[in-house]
Protein backbone atom coordinates (compact mmCIF):
# COMPACT_ATOMS: atom_id res chain seq x y z
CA UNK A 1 15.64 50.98 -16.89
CA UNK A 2 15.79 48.95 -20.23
CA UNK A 3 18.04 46.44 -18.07
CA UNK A 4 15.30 46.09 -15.79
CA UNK A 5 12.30 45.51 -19.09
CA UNK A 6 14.29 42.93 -20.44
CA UNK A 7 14.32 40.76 -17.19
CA UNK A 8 10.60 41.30 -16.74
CA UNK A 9 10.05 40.23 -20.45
CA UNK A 10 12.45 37.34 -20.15
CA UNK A 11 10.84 36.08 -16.95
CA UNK A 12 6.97 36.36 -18.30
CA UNK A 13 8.19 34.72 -21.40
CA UNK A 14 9.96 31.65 -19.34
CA UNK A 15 6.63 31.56 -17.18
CA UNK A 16 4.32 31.52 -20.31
CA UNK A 17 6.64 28.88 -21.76
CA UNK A 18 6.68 27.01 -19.12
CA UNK A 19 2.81 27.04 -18.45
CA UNK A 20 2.13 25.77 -21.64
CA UNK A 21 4.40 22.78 -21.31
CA UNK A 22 3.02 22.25 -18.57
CA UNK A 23 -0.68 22.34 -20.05
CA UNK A 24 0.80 20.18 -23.16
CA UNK A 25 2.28 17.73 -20.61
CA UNK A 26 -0.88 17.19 -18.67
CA UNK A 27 -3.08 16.81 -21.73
CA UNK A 28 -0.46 13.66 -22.50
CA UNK A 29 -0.78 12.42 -19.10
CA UNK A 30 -4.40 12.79 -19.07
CA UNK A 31 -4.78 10.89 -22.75
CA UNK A 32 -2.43 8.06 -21.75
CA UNK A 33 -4.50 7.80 -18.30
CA UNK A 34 -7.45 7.42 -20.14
CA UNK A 35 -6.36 5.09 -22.37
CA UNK A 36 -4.78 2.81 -19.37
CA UNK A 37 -8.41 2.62 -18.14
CA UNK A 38 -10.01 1.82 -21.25
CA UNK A 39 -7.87 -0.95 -21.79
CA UNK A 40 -7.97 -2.11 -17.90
CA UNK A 41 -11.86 -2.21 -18.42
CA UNK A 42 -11.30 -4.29 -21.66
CA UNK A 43 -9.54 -6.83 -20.36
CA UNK A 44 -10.51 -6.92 -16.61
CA UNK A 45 -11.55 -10.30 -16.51
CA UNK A 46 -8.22 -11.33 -17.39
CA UNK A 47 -6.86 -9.57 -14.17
CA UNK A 48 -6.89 -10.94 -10.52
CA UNK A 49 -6.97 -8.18 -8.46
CA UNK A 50 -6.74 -4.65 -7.75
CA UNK A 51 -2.27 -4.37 -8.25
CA UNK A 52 -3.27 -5.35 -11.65
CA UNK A 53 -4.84 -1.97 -12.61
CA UNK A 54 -2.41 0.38 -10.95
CA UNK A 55 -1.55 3.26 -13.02
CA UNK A 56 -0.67 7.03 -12.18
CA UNK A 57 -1.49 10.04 -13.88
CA UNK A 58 -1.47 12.07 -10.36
CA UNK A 59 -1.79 9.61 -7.96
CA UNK A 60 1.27 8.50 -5.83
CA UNK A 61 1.65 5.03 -6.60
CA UNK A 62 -0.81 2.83 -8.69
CA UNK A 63 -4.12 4.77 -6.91
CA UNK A 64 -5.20 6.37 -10.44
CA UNK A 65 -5.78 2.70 -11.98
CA UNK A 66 -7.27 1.37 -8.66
CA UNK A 67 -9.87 3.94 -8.51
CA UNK A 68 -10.97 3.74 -12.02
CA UNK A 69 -11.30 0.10 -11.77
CA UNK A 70 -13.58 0.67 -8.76
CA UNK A 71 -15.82 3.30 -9.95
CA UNK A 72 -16.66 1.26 -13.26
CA UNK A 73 -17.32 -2.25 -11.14
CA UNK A 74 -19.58 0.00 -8.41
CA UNK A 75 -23.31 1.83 -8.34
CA UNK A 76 -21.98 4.71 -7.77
CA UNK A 77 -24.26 6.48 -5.42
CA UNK A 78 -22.82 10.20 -6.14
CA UNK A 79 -20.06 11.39 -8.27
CA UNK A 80 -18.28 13.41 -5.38
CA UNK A 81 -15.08 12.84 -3.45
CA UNK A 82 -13.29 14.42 -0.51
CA UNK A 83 -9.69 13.91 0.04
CA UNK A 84 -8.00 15.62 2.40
CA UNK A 85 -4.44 15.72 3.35
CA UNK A 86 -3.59 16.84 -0.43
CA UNK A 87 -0.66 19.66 -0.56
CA UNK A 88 -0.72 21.21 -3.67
CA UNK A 89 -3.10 18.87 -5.43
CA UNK A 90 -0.25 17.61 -7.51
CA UNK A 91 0.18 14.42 -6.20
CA UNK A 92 -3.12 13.32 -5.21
CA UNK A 93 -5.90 10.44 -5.19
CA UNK A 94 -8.65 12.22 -6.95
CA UNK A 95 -7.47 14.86 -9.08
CA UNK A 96 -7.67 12.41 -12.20
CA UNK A 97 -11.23 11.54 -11.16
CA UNK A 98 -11.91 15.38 -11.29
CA UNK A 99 -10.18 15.87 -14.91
CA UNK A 100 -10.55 12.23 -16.11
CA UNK A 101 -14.70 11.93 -15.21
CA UNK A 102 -15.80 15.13 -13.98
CA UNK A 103 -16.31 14.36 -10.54
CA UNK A 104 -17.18 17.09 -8.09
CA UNK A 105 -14.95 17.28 -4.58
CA UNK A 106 -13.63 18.98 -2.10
CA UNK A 107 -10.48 18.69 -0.71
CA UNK A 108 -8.70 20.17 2.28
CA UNK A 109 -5.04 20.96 3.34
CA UNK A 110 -3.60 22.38 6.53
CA UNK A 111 -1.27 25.03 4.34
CA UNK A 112 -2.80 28.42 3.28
CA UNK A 113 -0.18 28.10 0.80
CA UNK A 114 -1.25 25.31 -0.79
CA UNK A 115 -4.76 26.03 -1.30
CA UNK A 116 -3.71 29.56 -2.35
CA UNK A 117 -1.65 27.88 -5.22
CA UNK A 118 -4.85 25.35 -5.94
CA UNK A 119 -6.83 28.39 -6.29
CA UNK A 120 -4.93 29.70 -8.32
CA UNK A 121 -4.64 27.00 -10.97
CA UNK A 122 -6.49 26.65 -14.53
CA UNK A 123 -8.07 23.30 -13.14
CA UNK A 124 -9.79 24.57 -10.38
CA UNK A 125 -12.00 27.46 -11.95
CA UNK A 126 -12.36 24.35 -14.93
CA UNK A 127 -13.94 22.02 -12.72
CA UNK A 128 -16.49 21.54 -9.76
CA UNK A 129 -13.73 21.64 -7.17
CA UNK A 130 -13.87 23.28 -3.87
CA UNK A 131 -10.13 23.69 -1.63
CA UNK A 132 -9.74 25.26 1.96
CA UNK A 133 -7.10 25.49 4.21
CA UNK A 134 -8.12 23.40 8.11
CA UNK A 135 -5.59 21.15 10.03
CA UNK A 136 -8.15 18.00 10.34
CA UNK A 137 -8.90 16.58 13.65
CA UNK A 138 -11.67 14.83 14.97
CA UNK A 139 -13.16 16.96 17.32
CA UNK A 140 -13.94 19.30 13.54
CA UNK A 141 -13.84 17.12 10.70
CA UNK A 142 -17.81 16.55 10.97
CA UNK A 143 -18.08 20.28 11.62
CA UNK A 144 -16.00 21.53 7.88
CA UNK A 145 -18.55 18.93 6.19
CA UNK A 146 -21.71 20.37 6.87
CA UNK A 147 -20.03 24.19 6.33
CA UNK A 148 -19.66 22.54 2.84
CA UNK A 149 -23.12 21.09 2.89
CA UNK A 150 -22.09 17.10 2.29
CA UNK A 151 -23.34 14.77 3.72
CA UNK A 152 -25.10 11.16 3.50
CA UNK A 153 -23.73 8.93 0.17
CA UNK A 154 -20.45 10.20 -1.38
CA UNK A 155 -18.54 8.36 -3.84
CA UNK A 156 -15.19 8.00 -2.25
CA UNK A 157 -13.29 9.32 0.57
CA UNK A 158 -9.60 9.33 0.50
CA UNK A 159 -7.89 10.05 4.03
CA UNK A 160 -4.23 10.96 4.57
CA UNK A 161 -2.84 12.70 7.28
CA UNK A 162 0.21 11.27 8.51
CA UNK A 163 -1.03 10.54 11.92
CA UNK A 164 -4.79 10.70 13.26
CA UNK A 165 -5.54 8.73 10.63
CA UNK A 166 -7.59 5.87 12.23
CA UNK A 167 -9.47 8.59 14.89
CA UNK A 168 -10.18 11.08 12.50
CA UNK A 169 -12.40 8.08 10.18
CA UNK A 170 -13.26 6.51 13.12
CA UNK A 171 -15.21 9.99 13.73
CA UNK A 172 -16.48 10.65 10.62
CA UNK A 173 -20.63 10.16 11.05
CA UNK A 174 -21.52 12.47 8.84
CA UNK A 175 -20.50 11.07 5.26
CA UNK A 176 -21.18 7.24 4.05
CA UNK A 177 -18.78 6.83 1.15
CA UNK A 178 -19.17 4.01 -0.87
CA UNK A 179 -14.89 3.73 -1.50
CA UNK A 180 -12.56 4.49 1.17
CA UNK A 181 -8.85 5.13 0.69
CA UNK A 182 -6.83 5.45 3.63
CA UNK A 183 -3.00 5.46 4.84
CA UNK A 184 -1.66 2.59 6.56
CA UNK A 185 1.81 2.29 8.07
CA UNK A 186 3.28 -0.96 7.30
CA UNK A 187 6.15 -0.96 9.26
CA UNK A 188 3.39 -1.54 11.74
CA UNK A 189 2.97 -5.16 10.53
CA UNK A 190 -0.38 -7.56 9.94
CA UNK A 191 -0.86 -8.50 13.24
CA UNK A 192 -1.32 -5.80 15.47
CA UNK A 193 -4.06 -3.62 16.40
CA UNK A 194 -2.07 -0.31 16.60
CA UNK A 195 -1.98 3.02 16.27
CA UNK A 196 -0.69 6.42 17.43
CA UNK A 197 -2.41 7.45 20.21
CA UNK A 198 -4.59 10.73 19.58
CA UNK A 199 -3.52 13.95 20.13
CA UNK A 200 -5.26 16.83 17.96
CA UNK A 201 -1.93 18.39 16.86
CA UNK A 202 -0.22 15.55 15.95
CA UNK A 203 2.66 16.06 13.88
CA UNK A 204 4.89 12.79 13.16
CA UNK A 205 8.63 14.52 13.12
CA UNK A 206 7.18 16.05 16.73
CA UNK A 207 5.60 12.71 17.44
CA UNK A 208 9.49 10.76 16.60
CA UNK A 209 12.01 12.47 14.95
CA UNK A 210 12.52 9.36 13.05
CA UNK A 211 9.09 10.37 11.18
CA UNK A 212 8.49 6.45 10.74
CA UNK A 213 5.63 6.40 13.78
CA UNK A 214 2.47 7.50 12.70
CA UNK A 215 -1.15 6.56 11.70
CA UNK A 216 -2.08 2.82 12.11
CA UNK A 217 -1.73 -0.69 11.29
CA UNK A 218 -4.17 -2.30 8.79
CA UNK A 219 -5.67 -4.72 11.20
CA UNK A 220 -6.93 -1.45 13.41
CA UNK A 221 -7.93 -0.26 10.12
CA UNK A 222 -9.64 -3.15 8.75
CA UNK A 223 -11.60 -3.48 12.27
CA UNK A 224 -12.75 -0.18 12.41
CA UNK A 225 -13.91 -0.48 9.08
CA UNK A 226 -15.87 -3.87 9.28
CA UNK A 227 -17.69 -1.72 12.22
CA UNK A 228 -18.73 0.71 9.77
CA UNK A 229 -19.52 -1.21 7.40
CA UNK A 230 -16.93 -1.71 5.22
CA UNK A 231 -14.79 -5.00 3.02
CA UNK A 232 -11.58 -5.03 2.29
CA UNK A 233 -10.47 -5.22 -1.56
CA UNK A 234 -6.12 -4.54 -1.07
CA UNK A 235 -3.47 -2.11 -0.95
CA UNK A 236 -1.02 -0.37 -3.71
CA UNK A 237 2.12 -2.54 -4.77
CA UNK A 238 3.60 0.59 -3.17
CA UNK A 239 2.39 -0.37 0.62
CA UNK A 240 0.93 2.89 1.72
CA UNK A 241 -2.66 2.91 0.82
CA UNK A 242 -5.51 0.55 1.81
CA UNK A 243 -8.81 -0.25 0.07
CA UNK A 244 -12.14 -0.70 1.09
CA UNK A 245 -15.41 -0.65 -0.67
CA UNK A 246 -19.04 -0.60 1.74
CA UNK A 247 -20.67 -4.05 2.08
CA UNK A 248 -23.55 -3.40 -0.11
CA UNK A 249 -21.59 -1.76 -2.84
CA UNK A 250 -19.20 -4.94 -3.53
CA UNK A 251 -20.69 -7.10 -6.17
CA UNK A 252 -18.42 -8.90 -8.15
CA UNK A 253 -15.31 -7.34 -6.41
CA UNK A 254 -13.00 -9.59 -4.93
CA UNK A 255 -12.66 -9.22 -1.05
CA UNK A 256 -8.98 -10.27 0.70
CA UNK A 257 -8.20 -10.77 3.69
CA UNK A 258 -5.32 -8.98 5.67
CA UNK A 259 -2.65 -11.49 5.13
CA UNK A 260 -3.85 -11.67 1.57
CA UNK A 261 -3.96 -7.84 0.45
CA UNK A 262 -0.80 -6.51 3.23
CA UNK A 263 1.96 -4.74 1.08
CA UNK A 264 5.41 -4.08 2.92
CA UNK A 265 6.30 -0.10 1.77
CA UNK A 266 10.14 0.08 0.60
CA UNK A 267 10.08 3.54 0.34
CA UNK A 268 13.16 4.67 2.53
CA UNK A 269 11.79 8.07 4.79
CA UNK A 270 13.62 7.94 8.09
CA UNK A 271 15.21 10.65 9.21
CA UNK A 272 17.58 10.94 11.80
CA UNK A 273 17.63 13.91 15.02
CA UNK A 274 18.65 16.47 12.35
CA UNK A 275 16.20 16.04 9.96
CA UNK A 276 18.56 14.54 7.95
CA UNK A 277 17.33 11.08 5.38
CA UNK A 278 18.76 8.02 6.83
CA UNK A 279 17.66 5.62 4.36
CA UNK A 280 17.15 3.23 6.56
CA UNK A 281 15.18 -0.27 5.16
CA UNK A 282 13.83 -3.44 6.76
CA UNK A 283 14.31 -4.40 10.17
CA UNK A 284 16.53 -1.25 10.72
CA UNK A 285 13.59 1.18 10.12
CA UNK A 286 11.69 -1.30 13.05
CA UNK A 287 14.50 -1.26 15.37
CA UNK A 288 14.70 2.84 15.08
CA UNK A 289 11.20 3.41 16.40
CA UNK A 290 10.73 0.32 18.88
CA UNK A 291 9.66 0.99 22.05
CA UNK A 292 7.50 3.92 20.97
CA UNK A 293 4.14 4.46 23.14
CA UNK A 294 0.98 3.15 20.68
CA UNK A 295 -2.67 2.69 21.37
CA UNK A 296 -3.60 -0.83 20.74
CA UNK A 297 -7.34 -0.67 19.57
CA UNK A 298 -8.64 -4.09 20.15
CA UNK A 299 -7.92 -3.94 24.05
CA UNK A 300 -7.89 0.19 24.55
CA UNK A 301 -4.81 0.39 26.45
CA UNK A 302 -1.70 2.11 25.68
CA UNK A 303 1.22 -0.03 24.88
CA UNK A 304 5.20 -0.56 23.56
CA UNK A 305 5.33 -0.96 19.54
């Protein structure tokens, strides 16, 4: 019995030590994000385009920087986001806009888990942050937005889904945000108008076991979003995120073109039939998934990548 009390002690003191250095380490990241963007909107004029602000607190890869660099060049029209595709909110696109400049948002995740765990954290009851669990397609995502009551003007959207990227913001009517962040796949190059062809349960180890086919090239992304509306303004260094900001919110910001703003990813993903990392790079990672069935947007037809 006294056995047992000391492990239970032991492991809620290990939990509470470990909670607070986790709190102490976030306050750091949080101070030396905000500092980054201080200094970014110092000397912005000095910069020459969006690569130049990239900094992470919880973003992935540069997004943090990009995003505050946007939001202090933009009228913002409201100070809420949506991101979906977010897993435990760790490693995320707007979580430092939440903390950072007390945003409002919603954010969604296909794991009960996650959500559970996002609920459960000292940032959520903290902030104006709203989490449920839906696997996103677009016959619904229109549908969750009105059960959450948004609509019209947001201030940013970030989408990332590993798949139905392009069709699920291709069927988004009911929000108009004024940023847009969305996965691209570069392996799918600059000059083709590709992407996976829809199917409401996508998942991209089911769709290839390779896990390297999925979502869409930036040209189909860059078309569908001049449709709606929408200039392009780059990607991360990192290759996996695009950039666009609506037509009548640009101002100063510089626009690119495809060519101009393309980033190749080196990240190294591929797995083989096992599930196994292959670490495959370059014209390897091409070669695994070529000859893989993709939907080529500018002519609607089904085709060979």
């Amino acid at each position: 019995m006294l056995e047992q009390l000391k492990k239970i002690i032991k492991r809620t003191v290990e939990s509470a030590l470990t909670s607070r250095l986790r709190l102490i380490s976030e306050r750091e990241m949080l101070l030396l994000g905000k500092s980054k963007s201080d200094f970014n909107k110092i000397y912005q004029d000095r910069f020459t385009n969006i690569n130049d602000f990239e900094f992470s607190v919880f973003s992935q890869s540069g997004e943090d920087g990009i995003i505050q660099y946007l939001i202090n060049n933009i009228d913002i029209s409201s100070k809420t986001f949506i991101e979906f595709g977010v897993e435990s909110y760790q490693e995320c696109n707007t979580r430092f806009l939440l903390m950072n400049n007390n945003w409002s948002g919603l954010i969604i995740d296909g794991s009960q888990d996650n959500i559970r765990q996002i609920k459960e954290s000292e940032f959520y009851w903290k902030h104006d942050l709203r989490a449920r669990t839906d696997f996103i397609t677009a016959e619904n995502i229109n549908e969750i937005f009105l059960q959450e009551r948004i609509s019209g003007e947001i201030g940013l959207l970030s989408i990332d889904i590993d798949g139905n990227d392009y069709w699920v913001w291709k069927a988004i009517t009911s929000v108009k945000p004024d940023i847009l962040i969305i996965e691209y796949n570069s392996l799918f190059g600059y000059e083709r108008h590709i992407t996976v062809p829809y199917e409401a349960s996508f998942e991209r180890h089911k769709f290839h076991y390779s896990g390297l086919a999925f979502g869409a090239s930036l040209p189909s992304l860059h078309e569908l979003a001049l449709k709606k509306g929408y200039l392009f303004v780059g990607c991360n260094l990192m290759g996996n995120n695009a950039f666009f900001v609506r037509k009548e919110k640009i101002g100063n910001i510089r626009t690119l073109s495809i060519q101009e703003g393309y980033k190749q990813a080196r990240f190294r993903e591929s797995r083989d039939k096992n599930g196994l990392l292959t670490y495959k790079r370059g014209d390897e990672k091409y070669n695994e998934v070529k000859g893989v069935k993709v939907y080529n947007t500018e002519i609607n037809q089904i085709e060979s990548l």
